[in-house]
C-alpha atoms as a PDB file:
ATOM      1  CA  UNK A   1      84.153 114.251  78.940  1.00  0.00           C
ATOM      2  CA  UNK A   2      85.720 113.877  75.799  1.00  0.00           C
ATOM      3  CA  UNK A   3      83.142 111.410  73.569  1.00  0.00           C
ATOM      4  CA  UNK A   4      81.079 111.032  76.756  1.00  0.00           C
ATOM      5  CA  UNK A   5      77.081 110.872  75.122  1.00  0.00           C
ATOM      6  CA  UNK A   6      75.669 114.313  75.990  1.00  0.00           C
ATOM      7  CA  UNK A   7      72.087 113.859  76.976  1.00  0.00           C
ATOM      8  CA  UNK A   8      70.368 116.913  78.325  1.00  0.00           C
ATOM      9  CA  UNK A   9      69.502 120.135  77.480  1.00  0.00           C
ATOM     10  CA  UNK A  10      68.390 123.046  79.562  1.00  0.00           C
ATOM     11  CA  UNK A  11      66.465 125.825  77.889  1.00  0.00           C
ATOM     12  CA  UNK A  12      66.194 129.329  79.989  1.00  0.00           C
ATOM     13  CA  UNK A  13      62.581 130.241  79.452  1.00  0.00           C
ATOM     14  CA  UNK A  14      62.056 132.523  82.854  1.00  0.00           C
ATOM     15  CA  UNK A  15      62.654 135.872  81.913  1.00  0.00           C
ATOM     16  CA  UNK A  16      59.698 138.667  82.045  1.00  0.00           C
ATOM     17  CA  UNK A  17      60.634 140.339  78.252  1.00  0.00           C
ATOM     18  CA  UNK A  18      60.506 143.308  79.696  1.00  0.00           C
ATOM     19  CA  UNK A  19      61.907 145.073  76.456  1.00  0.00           C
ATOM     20  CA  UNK A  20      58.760 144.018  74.405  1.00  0.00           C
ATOM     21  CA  UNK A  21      56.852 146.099  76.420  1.00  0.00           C
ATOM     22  CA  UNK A  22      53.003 145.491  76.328  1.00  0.00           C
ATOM     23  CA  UNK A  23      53.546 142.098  74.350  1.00  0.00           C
ATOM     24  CA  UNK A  24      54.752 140.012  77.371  1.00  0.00           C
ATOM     25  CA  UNK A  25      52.671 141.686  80.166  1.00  0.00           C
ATOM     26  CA  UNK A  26      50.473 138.954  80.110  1.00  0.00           C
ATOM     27  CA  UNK A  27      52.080 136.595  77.716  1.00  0.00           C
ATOM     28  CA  UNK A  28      55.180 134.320  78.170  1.00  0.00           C
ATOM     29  CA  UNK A  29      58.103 135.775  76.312  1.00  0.00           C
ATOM     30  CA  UNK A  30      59.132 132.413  74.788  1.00  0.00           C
ATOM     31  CA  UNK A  31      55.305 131.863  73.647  1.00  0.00           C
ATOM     32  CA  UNK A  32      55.189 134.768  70.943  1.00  0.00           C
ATOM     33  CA  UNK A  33      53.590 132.944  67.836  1.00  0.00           C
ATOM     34  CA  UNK A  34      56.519 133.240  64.638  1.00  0.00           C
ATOM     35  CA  UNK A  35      54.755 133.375  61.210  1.00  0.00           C
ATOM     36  CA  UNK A  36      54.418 129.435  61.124  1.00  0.00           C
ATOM     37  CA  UNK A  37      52.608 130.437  64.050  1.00  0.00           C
ATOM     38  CA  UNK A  38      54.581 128.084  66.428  1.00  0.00           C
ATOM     39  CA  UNK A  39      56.689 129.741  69.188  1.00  0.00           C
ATOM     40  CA  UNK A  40      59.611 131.422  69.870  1.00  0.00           C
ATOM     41  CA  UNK A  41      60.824 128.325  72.340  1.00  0.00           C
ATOM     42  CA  UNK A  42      59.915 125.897  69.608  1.00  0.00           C
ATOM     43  CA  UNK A  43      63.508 126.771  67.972  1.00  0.00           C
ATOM     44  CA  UNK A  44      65.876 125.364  70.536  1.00  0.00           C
ATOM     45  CA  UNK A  45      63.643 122.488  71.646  1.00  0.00           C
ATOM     46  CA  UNK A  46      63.657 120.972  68.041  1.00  0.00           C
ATOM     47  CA  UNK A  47      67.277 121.884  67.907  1.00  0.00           C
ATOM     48  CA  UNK A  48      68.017 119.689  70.629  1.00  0.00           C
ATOM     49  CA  UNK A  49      65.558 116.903  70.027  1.00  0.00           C
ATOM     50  CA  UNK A  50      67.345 116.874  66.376  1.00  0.00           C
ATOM     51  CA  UNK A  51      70.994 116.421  68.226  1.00  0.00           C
ATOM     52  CA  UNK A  52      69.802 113.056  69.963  1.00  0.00           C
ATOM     53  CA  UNK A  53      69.198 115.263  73.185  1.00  0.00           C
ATOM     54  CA  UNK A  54      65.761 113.945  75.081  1.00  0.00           C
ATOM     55  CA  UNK A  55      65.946 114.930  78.463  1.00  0.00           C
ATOM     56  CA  UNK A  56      65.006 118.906  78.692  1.00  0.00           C
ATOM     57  CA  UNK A  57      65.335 121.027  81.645  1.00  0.00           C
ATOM     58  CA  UNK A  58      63.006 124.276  81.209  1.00  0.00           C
ATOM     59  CA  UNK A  59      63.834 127.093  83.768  1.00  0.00           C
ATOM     60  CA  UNK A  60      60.088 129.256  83.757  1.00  0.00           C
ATOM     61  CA  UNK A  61      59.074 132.456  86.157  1.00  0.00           C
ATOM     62  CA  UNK A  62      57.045 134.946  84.731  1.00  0.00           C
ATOM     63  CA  UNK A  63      54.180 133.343  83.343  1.00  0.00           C
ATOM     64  CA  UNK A  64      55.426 129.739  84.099  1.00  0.00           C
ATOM     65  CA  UNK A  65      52.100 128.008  84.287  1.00  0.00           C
ATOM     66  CA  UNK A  66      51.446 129.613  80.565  1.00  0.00           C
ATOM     67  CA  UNK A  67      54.705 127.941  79.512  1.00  0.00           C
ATOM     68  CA  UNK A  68      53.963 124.899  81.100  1.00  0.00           C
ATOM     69  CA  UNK A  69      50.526 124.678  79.825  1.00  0.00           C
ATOM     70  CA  UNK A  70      51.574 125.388  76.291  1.00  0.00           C
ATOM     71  CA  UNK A  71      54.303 122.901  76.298  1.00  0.00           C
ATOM     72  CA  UNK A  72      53.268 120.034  77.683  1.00  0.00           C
ATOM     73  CA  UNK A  73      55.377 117.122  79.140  1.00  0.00           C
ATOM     74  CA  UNK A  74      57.169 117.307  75.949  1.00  0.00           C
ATOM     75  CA  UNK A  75      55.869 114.053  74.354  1.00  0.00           C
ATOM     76  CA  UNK A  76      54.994 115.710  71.041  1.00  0.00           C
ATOM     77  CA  UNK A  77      58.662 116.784  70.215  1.00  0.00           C
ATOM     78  CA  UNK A  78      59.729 113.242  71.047  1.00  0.00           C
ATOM     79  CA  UNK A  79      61.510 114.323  74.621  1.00  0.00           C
ATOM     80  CA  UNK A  80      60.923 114.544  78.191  1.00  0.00           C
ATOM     81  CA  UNK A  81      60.328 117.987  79.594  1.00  0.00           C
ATOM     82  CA  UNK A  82      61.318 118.859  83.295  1.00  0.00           C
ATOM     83  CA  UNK A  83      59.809 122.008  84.332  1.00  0.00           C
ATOM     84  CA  UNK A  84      62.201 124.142  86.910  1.00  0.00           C
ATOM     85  CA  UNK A  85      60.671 127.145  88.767  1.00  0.00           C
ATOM     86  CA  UNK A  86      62.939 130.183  89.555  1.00  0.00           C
ATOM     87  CA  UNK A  87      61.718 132.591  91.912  1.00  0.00           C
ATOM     88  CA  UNK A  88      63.953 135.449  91.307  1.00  0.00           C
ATOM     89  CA  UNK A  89      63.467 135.248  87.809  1.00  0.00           C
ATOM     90  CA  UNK A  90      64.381 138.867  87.357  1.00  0.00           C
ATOM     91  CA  UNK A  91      68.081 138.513  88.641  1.00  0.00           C
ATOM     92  CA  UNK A  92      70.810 137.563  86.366  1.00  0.00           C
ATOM     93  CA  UNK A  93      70.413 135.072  83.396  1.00  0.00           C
ATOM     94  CA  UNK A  94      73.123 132.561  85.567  1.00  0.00           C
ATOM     95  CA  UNK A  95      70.639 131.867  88.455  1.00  0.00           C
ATOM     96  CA  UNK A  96      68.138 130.136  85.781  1.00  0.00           C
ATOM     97  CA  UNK A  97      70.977 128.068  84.961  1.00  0.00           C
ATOM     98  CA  UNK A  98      72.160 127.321  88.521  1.00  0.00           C
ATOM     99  CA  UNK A  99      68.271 126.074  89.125  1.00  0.00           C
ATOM    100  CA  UNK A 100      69.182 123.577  86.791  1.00  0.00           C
ATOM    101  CA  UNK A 101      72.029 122.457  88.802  1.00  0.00           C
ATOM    102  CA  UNK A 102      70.414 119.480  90.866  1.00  0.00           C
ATOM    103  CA  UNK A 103      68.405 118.348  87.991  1.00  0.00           C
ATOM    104  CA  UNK A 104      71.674 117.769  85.895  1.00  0.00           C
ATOM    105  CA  UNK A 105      73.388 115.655  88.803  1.00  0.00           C
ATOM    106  CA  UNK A 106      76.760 116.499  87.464  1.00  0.00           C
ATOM    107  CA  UNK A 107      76.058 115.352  84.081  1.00  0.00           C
ATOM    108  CA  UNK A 108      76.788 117.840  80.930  1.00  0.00           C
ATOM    109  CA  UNK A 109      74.377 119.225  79.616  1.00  0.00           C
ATOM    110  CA  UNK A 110      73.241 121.759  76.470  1.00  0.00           C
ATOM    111  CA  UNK A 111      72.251 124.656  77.517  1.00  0.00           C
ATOM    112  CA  UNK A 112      69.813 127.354  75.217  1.00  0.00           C
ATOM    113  CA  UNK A 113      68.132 130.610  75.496  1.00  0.00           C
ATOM    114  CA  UNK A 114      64.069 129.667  75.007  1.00  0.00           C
ATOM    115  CA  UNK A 115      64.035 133.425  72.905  1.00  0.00           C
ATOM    116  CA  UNK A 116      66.875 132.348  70.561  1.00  0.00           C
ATOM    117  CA  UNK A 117      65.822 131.003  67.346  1.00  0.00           C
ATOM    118  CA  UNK A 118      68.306 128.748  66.320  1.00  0.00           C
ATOM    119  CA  UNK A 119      68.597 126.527  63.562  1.00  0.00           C
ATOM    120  CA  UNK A 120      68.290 122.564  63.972  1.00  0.00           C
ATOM    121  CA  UNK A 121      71.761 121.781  63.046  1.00  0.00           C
ATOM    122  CA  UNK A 122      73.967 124.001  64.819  1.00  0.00           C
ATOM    123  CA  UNK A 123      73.373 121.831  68.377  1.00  0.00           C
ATOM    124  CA  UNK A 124      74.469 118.642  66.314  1.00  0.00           C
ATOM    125  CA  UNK A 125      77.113 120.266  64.960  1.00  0.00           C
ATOM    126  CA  UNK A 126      78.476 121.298  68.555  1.00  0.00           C
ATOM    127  CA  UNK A 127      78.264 117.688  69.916  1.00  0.00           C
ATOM    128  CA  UNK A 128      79.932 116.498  66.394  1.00  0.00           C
ATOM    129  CA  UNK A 129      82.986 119.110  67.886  1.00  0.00           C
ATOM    130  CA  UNK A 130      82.717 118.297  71.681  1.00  0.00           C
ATOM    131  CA  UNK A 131      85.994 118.477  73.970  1.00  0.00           C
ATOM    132  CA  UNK A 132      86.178 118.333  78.153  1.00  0.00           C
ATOM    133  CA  UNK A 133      85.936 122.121  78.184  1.00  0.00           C
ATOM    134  CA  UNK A 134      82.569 124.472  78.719  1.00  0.00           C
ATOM    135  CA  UNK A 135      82.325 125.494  75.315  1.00  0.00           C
ATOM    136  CA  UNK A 136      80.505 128.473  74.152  1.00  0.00           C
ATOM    137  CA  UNK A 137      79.356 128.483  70.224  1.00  0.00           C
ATOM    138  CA  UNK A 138      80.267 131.617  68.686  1.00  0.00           C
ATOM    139  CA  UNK A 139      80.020 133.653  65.123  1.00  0.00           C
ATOM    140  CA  UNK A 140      82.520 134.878  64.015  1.00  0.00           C
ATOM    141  CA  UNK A 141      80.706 136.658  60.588  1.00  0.00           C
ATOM    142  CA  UNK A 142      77.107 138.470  62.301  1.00  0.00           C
ATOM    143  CA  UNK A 143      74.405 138.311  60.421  1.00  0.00           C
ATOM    144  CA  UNK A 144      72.460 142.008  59.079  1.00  0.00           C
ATOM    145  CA  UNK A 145      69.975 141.241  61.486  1.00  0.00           C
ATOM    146  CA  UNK A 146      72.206 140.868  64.727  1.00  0.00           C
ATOM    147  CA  UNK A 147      72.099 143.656  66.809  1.00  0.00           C
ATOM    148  CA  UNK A 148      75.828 144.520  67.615  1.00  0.00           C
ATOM    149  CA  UNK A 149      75.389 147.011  70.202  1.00  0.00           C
ATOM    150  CA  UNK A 150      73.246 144.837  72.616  1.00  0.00           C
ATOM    151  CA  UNK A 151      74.642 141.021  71.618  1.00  0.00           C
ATOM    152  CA  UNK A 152      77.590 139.975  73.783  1.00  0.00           C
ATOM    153  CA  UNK A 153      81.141 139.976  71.947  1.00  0.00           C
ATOM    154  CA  UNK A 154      84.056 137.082  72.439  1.00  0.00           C
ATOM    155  CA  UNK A 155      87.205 137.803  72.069  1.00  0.00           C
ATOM    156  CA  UNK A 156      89.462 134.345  71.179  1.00  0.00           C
ATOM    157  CA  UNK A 157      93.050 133.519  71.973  1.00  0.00           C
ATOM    158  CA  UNK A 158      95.040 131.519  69.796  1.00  0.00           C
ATOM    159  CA  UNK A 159      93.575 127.930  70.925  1.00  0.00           C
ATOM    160  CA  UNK A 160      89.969 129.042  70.046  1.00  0.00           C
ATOM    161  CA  UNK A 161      89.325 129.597  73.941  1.00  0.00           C
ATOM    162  CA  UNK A 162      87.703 132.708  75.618  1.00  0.00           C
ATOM    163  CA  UNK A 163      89.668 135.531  76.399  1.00  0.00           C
ATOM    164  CA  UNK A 164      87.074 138.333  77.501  1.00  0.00           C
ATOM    165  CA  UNK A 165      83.504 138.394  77.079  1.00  0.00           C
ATOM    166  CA  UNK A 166      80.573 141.099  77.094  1.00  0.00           C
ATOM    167  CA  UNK A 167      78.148 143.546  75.826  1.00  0.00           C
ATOM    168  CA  UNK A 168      80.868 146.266  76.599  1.00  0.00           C
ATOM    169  CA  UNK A 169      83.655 144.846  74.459  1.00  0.00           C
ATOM    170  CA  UNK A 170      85.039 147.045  71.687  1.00  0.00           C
ATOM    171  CA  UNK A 171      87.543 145.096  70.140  1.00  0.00           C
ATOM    172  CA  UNK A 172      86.170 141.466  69.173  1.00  0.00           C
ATOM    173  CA  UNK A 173      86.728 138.456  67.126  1.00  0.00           C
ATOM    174  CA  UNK A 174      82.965 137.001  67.441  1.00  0.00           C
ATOM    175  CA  UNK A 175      79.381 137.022  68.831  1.00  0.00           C
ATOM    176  CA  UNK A 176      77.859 134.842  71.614  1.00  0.00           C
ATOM    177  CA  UNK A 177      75.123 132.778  70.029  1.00  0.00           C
ATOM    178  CA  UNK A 178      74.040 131.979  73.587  1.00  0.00           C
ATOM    179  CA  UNK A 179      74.414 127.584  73.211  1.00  0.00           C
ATOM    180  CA  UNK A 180      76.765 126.375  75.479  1.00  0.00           C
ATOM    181  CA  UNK A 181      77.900 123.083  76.320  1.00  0.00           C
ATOM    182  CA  UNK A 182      78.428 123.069  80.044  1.00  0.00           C
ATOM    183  CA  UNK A 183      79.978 120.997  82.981  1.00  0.00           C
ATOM    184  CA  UNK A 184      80.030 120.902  86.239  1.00  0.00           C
ATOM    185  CA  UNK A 185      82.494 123.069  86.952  1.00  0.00           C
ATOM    186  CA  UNK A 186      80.355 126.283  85.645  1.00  0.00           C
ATOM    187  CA  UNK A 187      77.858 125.657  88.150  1.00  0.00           C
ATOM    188  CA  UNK A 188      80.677 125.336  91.056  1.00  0.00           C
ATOM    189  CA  UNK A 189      81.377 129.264  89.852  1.00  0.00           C
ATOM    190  CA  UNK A 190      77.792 130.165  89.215  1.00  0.00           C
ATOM    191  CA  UNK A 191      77.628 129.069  93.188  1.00  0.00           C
ATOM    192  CA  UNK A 192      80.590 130.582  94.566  1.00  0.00           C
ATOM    193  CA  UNK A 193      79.714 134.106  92.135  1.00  0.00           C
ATOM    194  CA  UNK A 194      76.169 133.959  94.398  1.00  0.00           C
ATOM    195  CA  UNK A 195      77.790 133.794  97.539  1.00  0.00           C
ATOM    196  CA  UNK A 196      78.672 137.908  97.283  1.00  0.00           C
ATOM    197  CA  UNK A 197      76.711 138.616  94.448  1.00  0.00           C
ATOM    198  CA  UNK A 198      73.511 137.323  95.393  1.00  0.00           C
ATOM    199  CA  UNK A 199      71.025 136.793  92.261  1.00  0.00           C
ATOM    200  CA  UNK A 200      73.217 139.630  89.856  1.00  0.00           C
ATOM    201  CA  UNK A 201      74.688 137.308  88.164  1.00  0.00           C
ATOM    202  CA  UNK A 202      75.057 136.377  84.216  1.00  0.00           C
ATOM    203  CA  UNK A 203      76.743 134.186  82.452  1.00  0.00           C
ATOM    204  CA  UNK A 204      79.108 136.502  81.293  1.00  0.00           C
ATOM    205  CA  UNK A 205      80.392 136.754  84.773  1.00  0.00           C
ATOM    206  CA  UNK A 206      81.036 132.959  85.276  1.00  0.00           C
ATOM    207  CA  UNK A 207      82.501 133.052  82.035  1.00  0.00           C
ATOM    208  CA  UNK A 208      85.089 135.573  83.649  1.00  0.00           C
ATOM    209  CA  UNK A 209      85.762 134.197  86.900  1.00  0.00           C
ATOM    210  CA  UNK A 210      86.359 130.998  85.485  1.00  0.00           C
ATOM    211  CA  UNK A 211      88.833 131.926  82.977  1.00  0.00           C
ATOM    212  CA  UNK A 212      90.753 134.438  86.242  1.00  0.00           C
ATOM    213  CA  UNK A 213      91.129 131.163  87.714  1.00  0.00           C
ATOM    214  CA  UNK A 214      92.905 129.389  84.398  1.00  0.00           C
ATOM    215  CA  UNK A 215      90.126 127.576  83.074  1.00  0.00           C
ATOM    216  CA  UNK A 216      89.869 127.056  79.041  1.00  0.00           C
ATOM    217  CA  UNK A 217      86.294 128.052  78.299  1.00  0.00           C
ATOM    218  CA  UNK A 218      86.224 126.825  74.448  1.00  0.00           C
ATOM    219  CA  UNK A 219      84.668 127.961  71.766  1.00  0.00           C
ATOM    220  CA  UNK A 220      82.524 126.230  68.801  1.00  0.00           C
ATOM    221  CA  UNK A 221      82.462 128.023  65.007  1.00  0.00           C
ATOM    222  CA  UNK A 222      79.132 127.720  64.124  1.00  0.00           C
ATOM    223  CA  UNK A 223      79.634 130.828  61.978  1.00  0.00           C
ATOM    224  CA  UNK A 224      76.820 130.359  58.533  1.00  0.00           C
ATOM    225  CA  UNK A 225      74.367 128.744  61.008  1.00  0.00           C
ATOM    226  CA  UNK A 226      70.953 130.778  61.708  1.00  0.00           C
ATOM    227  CA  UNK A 227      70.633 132.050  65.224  1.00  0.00           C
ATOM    228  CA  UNK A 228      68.837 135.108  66.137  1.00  0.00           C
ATOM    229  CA  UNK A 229      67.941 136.763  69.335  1.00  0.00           C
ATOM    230  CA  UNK A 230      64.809 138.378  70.221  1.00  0.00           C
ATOM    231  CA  UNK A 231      64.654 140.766  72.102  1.00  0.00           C
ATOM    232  CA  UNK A 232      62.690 144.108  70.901  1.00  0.00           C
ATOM    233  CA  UNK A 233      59.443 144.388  68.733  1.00  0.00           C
ATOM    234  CA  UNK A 234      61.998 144.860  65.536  1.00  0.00           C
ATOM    235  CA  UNK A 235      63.439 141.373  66.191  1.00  0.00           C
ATOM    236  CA  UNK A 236      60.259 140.045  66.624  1.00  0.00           C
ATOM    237  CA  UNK A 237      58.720 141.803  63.155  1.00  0.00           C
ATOM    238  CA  UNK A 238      62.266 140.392  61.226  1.00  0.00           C
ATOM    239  CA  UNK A 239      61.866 136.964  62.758  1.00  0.00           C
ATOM    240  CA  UNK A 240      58.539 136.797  61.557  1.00  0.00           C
ATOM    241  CA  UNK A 241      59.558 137.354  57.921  1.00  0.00           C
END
């Protein structure tokens, strides 16, 4: 895959924001107005449409006819927007992405949290650092507004790839930004993770059983980029600073 043109992006806007309590009862998540009033989802689908990326994937459940509605076909941020239902939107973050499987046809693709705000350049600067590996971009210097106890920590061998991943991790070199690049082979594990695991499964997990069966997940510095996760009323009231 090495210098192979990257050409979609997948953003994982299905979740119900549960933790915002009252906010996203009837509201899409991903729709929550920032104070230049445009939302949340907004972030990653300039990001990519800044990288050269115009072929978007957007995984909806709760609320997904809001989302859709909202959005649009995706003519007005210069892409193509392909809407992807999941139906057991409240399992694992992983089956949103394995939704996206037949709509990427084996291709790679860029793949975003929808309630991530992340800054335009850090996608271009991932493709500007692309190898044949998944690659997860990573921080390796937080920011006062991440929230270490809930982000998901990376620990890094010497080659820059993956050793261990997750929220649980108390020794770590970096944080998970939550952009990947990914290939083919991390649906392949998302798939054979479902076969016993049903819908509980993350991407943390593939992550995992990939690298048990001696696959180099890489890593991308994008440490001094903004990125910021939302996922409480405080990140919400600091993102809207």
């Amino acid at each position: 895959m090495l210098g192979q043109k990257v050409s979609k992006g997948v953003i994982l806007a299905a979740g119900d924001g549960n933790r915002l309590g009252s906010l996203t009862r009837t509201y899409p998540k991903v729709l929550l107005p920032l104070s230049n009033k445009e939302p949340l989802i907004t972030y990653p689908i300039r990001a990519l449409a800044a990288a050269g990326i115009r072929e978007i994937a957007i995984v909806v459940g709760h609320l997904g006819d809001k989302v859709m509605q909202n959005l649009g076909d995706g003519s007005r941020f210069g892409v193509t927007f392909e809407y992807i239902v999941n139906p057991d939107y409240l399992g694992g973050n992983a089956i949103s992405v394995f939704k996206a499987r037949e709509w990427a046809r084996g291709d790679p693709v860029i793949l975003c949290m929808g309630d991530h705000l992340i800054e335009e350049n850090l996608v271009r600067h991932l493709l500007d650092n692309q190898t044949s590996k998944n690659t997860l971009c990573i921080d390796y210097t937080p920011a006062p507004y991440h929230q270490i106890d809930e982000a998901t920590k990376v620990t890094v061998d010497s080659t820059g790839c993956i050793k261990d991943i997750g929220k649980e991790l108390v020794y770590w070199d970096a944080l998970d930004t939550g952009v990947f690049l990914l290939t083919e082979s991390f649906f392949q594990a998302i798939d054979e993770l479902v076969q016993y695991r049903g819908t509980d499964v993350e991407t943390a997990d593939v992550i995992r059983l990939l690298i048990s069966k001696g696959h180099h997940f890489g890593t991308c510095n994008v440490s001094g980029y903004f990125w910021m996760d939302v996922d409480t009323e405080e990140d919400l009231r600091v993102a809207r600073l």
